[in-house]
PDB file of N, CA and C in Angstrom:
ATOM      1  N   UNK A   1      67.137  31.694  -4.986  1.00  0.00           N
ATOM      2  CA  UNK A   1      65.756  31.424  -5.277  1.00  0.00           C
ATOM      3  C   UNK A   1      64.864  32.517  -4.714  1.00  0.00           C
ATOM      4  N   UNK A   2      64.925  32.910  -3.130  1.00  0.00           N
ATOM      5  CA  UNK A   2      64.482  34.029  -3.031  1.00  0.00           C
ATOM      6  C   UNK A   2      62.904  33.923  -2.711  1.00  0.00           C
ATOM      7  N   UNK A   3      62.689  32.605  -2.439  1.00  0.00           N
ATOM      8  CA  UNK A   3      61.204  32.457  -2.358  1.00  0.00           C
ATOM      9  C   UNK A   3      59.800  32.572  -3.322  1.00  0.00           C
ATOM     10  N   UNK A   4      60.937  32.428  -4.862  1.00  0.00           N
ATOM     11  CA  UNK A   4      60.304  32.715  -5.880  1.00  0.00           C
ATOM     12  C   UNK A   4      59.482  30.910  -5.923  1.00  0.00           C
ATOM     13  N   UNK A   5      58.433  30.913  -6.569  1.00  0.00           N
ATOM     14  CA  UNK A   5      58.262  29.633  -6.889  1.00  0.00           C
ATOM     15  C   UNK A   5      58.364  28.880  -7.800  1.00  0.00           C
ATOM     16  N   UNK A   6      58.850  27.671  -8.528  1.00  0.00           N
ATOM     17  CA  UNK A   6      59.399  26.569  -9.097  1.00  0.00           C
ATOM     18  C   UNK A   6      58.515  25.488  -8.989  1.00  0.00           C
ATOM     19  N   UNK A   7      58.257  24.747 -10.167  1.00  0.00           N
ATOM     20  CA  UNK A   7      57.049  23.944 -10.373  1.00  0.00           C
ATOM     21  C   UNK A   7      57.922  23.100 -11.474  1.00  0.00           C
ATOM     22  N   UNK A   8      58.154  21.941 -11.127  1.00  0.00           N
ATOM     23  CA  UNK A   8      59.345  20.557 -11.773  1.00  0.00           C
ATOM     24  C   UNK A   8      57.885  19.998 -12.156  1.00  0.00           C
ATOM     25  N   UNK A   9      58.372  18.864 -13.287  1.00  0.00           N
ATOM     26  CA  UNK A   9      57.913  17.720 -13.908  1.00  0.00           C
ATOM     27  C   UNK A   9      58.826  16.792 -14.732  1.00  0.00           C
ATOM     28  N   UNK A  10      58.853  15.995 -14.079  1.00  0.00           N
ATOM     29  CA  UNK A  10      60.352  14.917 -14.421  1.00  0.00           C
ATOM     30  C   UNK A  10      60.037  13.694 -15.718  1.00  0.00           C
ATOM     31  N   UNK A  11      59.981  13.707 -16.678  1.00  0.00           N
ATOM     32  CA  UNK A  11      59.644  13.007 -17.749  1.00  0.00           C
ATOM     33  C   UNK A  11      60.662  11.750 -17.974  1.00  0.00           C
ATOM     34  N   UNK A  12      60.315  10.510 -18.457  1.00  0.00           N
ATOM     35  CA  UNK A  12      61.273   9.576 -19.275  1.00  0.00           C
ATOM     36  C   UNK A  12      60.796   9.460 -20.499  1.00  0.00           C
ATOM     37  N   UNK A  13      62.149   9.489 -21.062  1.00  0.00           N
ATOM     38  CA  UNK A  13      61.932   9.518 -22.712  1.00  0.00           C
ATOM     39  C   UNK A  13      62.545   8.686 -23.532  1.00  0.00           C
ATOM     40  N   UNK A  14      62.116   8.203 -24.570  1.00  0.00           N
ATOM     41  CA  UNK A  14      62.946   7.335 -25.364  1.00  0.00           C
ATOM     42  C   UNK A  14      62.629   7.937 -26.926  1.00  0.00           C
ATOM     43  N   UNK A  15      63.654   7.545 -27.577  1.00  0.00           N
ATOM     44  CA  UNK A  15      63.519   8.085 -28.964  1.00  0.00           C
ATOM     45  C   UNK A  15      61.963   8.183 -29.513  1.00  0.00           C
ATOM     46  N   UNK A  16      61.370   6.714 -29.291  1.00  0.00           N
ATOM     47  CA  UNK A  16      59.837   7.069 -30.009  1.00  0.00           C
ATOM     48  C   UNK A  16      58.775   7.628 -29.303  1.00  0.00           C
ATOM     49  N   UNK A  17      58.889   7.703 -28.140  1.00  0.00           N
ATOM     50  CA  UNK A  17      57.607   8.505 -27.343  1.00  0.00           C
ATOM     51  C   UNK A  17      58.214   9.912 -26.749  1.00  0.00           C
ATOM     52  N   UNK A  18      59.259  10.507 -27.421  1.00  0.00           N
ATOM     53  CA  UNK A  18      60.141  11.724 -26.774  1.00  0.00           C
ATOM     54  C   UNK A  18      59.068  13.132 -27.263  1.00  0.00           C
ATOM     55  N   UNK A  19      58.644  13.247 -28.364  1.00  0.00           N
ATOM     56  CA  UNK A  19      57.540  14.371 -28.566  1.00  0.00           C
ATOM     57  C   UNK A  19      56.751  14.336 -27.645  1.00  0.00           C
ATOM     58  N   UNK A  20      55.463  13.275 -28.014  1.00  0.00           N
ATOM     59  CA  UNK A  20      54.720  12.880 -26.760  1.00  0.00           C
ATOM     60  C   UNK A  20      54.751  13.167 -25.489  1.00  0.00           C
ATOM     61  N   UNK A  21      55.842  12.932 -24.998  1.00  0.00           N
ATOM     62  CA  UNK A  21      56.192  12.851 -23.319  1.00  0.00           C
ATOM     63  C   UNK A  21      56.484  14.956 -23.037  1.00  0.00           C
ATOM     64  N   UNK A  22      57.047  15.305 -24.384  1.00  0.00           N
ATOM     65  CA  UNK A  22      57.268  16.861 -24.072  1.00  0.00           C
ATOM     66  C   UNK A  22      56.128  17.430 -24.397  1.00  0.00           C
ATOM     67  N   UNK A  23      55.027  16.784 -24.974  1.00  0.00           N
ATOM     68  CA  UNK A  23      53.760  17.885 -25.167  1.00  0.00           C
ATOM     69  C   UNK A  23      53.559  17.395 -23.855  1.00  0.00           C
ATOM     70  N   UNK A  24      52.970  15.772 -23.384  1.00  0.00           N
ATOM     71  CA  UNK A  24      52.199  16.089 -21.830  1.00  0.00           C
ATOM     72  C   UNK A  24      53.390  16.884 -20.907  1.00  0.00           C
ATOM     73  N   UNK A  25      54.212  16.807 -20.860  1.00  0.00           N
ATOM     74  CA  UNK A  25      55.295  17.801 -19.817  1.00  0.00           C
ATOM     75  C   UNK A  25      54.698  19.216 -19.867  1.00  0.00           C
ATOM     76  N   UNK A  26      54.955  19.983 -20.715  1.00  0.00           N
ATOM     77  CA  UNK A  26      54.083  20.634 -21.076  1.00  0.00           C
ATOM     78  C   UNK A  26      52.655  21.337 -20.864  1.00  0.00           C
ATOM     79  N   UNK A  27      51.453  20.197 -20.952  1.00  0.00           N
ATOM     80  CA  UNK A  27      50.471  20.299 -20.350  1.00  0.00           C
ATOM     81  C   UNK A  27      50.405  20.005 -18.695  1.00  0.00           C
ATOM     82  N   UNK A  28      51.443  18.989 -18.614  1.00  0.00           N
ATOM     83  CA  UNK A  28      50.862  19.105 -16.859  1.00  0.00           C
ATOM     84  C   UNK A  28      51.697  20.114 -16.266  1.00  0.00           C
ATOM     85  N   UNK A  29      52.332  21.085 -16.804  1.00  0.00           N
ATOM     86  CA  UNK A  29      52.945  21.693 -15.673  1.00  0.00           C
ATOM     87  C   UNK A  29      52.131  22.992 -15.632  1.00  0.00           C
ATOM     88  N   UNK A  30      51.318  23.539 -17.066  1.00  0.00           N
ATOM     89  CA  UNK A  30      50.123  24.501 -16.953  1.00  0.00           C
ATOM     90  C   UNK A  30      49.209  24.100 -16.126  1.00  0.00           C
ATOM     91  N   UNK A  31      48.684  23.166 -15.786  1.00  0.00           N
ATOM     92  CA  UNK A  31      47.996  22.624 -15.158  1.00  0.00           C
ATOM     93  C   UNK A  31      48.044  22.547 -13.490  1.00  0.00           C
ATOM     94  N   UNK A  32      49.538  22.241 -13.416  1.00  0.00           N
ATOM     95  CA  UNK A  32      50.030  22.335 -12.008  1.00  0.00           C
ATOM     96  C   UNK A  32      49.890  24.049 -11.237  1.00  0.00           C
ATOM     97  N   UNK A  33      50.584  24.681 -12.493  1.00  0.00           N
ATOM     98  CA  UNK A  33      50.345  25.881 -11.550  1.00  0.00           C
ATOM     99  C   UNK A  33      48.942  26.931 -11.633  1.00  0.00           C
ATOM    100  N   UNK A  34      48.528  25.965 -12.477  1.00  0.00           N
ATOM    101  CA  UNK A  34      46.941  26.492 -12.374  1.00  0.00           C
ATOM    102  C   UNK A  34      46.542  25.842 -11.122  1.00  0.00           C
ATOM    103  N   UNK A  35      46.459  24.887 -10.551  1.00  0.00           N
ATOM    104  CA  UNK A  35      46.020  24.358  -9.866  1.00  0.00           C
ATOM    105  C   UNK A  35      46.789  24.799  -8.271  1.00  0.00           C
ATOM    106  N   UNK A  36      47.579  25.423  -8.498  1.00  0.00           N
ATOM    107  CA  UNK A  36      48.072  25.638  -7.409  1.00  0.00           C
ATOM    108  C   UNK A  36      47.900  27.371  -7.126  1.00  0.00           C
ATOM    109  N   UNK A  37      47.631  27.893  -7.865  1.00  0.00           N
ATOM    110  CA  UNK A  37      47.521  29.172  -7.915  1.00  0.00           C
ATOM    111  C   UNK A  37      48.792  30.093  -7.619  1.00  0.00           C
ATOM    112  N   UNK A  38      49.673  29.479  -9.023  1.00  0.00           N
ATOM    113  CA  UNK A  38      51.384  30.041  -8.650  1.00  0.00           C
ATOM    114  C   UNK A  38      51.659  30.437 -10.184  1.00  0.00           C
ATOM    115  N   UNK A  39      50.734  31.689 -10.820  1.00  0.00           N
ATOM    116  CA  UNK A  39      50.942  32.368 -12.311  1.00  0.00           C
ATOM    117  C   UNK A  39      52.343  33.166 -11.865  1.00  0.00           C
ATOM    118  N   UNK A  40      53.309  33.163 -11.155  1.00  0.00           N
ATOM    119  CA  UNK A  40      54.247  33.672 -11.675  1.00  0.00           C
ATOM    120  C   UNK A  40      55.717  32.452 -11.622  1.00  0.00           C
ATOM    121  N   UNK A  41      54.773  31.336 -11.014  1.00  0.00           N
ATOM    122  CA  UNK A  41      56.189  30.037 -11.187  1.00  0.00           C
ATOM    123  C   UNK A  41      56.834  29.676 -11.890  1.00  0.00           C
ATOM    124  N   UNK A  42      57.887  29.579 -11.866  1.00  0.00           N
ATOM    125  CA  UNK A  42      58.857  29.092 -13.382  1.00  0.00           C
ATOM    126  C   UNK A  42      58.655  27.829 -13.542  1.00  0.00           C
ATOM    127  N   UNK A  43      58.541  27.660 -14.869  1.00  0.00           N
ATOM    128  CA  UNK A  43      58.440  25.902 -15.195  1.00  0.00           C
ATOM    129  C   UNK A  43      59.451  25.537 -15.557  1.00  0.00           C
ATOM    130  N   UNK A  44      59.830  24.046 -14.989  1.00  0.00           N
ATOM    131  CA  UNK A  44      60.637  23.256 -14.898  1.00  0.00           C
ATOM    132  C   UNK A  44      60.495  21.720 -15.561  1.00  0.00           C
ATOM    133  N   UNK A  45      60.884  21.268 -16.517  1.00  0.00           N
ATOM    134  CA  UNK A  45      60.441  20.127 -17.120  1.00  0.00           C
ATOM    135  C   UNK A  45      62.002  19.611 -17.293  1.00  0.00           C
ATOM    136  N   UNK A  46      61.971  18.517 -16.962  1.00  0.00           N
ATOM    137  CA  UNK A  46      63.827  17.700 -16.667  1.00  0.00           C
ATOM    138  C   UNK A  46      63.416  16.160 -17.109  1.00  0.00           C
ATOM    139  N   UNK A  47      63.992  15.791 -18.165  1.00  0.00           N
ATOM    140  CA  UNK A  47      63.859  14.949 -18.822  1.00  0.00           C
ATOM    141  C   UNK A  47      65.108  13.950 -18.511  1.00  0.00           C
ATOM    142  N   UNK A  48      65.031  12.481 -18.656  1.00  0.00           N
ATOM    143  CA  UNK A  48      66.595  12.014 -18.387  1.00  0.00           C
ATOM    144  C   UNK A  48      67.490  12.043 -19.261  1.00  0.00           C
ATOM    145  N   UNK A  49      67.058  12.281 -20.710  1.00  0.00           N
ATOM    146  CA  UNK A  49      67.875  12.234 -21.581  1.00  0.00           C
ATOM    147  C   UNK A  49      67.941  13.809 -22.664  1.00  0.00           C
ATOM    148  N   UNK A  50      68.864  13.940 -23.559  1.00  0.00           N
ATOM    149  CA  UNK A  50      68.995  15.178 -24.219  1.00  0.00           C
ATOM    150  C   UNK A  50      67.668  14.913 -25.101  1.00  0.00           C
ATOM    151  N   UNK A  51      67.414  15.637 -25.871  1.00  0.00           N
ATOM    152  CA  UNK A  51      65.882  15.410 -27.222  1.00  0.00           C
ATOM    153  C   UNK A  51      66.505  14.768 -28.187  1.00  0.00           C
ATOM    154  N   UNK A  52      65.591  13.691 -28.779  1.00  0.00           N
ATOM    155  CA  UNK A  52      66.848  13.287 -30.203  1.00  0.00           C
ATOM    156  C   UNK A  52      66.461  14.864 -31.275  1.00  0.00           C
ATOM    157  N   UNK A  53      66.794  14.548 -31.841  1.00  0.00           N
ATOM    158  CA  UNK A  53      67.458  15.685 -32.897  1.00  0.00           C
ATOM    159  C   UNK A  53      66.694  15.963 -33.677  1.00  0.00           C
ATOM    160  N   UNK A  54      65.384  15.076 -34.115  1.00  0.00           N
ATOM    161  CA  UNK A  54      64.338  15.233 -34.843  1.00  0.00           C
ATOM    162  C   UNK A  54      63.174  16.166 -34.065  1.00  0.00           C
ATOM    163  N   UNK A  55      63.346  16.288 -32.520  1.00  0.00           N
ATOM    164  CA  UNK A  55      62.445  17.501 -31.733  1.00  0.00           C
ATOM    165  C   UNK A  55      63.947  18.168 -31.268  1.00  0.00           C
ATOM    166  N   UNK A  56      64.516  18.513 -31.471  1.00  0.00           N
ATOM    167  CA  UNK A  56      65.823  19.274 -30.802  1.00  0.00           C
ATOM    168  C   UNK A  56      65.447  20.338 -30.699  1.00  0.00           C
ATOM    169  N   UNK A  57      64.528  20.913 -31.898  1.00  0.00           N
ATOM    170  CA  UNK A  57      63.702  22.311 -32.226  1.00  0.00           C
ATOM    171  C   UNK A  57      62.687  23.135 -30.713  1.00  0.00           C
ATOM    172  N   UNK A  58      62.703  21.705 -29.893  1.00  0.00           N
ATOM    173  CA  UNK A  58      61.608  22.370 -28.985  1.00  0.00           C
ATOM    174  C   UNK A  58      62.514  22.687 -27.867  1.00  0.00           C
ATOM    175  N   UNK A  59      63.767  22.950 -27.578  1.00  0.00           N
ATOM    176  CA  UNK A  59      64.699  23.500 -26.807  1.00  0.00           C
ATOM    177  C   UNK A  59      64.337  24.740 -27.065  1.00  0.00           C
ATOM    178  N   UNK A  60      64.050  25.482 -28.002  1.00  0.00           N
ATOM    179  CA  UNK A  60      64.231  27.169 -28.605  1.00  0.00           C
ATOM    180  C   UNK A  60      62.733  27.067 -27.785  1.00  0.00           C
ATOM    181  N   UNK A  61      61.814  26.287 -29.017  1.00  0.00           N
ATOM    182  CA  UNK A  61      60.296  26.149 -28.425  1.00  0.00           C
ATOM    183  C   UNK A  61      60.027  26.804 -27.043  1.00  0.00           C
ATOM    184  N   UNK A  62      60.058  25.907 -26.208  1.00  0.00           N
ATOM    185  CA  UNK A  62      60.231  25.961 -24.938  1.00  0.00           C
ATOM    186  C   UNK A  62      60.965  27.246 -24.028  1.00  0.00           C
ATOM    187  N   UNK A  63      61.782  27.186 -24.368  1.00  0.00           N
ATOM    188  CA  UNK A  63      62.664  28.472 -23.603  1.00  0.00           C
ATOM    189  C   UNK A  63      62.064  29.571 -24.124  1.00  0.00           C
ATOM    190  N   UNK A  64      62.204  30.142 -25.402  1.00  0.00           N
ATOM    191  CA  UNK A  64      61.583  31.556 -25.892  1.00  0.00           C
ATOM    192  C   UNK A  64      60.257  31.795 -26.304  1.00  0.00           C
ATOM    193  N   UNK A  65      59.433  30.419 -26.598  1.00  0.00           N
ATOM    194  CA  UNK A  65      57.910  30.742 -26.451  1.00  0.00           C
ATOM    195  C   UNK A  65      57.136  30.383 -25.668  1.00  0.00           C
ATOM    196  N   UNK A  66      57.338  29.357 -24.656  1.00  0.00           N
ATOM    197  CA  UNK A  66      56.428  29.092 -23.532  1.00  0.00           C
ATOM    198  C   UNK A  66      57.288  29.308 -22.640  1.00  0.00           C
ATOM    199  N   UNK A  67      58.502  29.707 -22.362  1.00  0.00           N
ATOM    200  CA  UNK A  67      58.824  30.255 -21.111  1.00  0.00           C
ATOM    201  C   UNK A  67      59.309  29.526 -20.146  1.00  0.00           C
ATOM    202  N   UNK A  68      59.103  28.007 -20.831  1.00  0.00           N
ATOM    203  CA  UNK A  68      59.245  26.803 -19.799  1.00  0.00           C
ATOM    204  C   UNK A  68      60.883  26.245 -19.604  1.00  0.00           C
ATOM    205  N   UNK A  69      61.821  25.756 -18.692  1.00  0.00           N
ATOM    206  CA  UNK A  69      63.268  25.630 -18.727  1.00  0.00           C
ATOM    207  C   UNK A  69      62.774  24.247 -18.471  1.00  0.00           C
ATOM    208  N   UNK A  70      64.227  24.182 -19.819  1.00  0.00           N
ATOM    209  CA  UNK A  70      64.100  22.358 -20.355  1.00  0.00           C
ATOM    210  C   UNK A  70      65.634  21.950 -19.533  1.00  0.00           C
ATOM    211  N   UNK A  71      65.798  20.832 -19.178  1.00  0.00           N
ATOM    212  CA  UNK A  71      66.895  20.299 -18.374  1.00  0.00           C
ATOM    213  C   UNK A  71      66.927  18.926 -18.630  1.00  0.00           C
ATOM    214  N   UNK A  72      68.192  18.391 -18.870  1.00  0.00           N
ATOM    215  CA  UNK A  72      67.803  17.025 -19.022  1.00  0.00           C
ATOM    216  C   UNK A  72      69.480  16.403 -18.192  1.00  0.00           C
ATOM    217  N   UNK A  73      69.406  15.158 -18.281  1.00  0.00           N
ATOM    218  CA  UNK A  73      70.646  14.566 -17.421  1.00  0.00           C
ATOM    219  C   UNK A  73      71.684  14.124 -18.562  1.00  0.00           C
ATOM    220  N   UNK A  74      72.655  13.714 -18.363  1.00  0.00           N
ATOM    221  CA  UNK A  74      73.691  12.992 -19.476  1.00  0.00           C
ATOM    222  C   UNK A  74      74.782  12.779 -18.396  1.00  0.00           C
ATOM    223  N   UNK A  75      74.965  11.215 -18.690  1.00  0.00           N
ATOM    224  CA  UNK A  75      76.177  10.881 -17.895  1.00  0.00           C
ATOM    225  C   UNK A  75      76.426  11.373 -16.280  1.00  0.00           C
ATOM    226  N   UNK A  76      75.123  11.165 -16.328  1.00  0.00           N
ATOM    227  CA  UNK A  76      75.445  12.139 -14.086  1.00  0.00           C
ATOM    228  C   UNK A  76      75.578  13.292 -14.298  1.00  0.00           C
ATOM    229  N   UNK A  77      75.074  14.014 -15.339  1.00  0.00           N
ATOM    230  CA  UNK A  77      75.664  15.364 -15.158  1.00  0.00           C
ATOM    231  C   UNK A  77      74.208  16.384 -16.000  1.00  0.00           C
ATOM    232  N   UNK A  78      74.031  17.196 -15.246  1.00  0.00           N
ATOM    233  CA  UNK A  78      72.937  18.000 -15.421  1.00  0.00           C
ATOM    234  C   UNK A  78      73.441  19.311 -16.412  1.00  0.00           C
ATOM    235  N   UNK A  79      72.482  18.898 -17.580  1.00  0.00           N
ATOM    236  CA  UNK A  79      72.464  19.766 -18.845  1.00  0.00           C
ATOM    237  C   UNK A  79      71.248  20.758 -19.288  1.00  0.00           C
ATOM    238  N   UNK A  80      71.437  21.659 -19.920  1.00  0.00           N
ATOM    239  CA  UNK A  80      70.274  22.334 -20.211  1.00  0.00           C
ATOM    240  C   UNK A  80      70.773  23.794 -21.156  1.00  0.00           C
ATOM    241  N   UNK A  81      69.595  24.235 -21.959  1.00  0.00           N
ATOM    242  CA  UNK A  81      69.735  25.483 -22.740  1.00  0.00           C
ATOM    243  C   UNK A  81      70.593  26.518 -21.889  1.00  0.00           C
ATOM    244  N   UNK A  82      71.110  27.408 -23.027  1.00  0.00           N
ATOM    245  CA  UNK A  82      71.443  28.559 -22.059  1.00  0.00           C
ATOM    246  C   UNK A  82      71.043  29.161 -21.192  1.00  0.00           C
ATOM    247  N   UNK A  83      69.813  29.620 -21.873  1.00  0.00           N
ATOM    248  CA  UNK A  83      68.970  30.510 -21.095  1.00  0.00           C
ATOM    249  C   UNK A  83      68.546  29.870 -19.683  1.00  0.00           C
ATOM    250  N   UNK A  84      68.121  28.290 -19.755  1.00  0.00           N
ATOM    251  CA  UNK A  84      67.793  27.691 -18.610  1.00  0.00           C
ATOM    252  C   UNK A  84      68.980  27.608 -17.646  1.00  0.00           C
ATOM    253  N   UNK A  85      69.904  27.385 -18.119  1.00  0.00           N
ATOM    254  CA  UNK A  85      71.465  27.537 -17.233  1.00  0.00           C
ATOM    255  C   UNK A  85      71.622  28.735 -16.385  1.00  0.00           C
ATOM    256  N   UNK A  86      70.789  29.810 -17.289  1.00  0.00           N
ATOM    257  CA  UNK A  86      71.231  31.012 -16.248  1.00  0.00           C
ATOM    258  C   UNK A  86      70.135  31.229 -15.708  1.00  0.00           C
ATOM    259  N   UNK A  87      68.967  31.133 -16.230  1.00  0.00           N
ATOM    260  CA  UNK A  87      68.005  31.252 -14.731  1.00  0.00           C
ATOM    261  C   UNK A  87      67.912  30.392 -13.670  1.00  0.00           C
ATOM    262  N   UNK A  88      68.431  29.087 -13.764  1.00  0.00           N
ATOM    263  CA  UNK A  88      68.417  28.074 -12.867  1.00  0.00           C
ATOM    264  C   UNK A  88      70.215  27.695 -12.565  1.00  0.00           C
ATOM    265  N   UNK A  89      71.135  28.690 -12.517  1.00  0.00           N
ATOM    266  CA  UNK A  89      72.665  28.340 -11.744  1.00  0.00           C
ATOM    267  C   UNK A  89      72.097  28.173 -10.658  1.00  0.00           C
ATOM    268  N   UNK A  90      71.084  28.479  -9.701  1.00  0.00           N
ATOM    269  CA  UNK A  90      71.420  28.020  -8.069  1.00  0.00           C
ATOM    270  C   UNK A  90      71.311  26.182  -8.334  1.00  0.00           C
ATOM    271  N   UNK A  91      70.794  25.556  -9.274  1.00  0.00           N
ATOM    272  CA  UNK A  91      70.808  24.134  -9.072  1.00  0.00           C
ATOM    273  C   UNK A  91      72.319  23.487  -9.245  1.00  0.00           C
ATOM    274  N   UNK A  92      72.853  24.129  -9.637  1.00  0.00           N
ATOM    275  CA  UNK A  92      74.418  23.566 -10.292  1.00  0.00           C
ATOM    276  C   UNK A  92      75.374  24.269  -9.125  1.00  0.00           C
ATOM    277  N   UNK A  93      75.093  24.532  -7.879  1.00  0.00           N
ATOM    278  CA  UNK A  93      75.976  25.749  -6.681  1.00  0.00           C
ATOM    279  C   UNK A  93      75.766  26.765  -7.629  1.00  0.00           C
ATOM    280  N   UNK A  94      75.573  27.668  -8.210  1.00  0.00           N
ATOM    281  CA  UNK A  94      76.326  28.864  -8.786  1.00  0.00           C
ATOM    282  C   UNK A  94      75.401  29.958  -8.663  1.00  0.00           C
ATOM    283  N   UNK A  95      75.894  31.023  -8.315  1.00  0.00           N
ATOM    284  CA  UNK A  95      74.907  32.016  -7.919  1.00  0.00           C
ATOM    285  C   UNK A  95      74.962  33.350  -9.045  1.00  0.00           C
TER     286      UNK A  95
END
């Protein structure tokens, strides 16, 4: 990590409010590091479940146009895009 800073927002989602819950994710985490005065923090938005498949699209969304790393849980076990996998291995041990 390196003393870089990291700014989480932990969402619950269910099939019909799963858009919803990723636009405010979304907005509050601009918000957070506006408010905190941390423009170079990585955003972190960790959802408990994968996206259903009808927003699956905002995995790309997210990672390659807002920059933001999407993470979500399945079965006890912590999942996420590629790209989020490799900027965030220190959460999984892996360096």
């Amino acid at each position: 990590m390196n003393n870089h800073p990291y700014i989480f927002e932990i969402k619950s989602l269910t099939p019909e409010n799963a858009h919803y819950q990723i636009r405010h994710g979304i907005s509050q985490l601009y918000e957070y590091r506006y408010l905190q005065a941390l423009p170079e923090a990585t955003l972190v938005l960790l959802v408990e479940t994968r996206l259903p498949a009808e927003i699956a699209w905002m995995l790309h969304y997210l990672e390659k146009d807002r920059d933001i790393r999407l993470m979500w849980v399945c079965d006890n076990e912590l999942y996420a895009g590629v790209e989020t996998q490799e900027k965030l291995a220190f959460l999984r041990g892996e360096r």
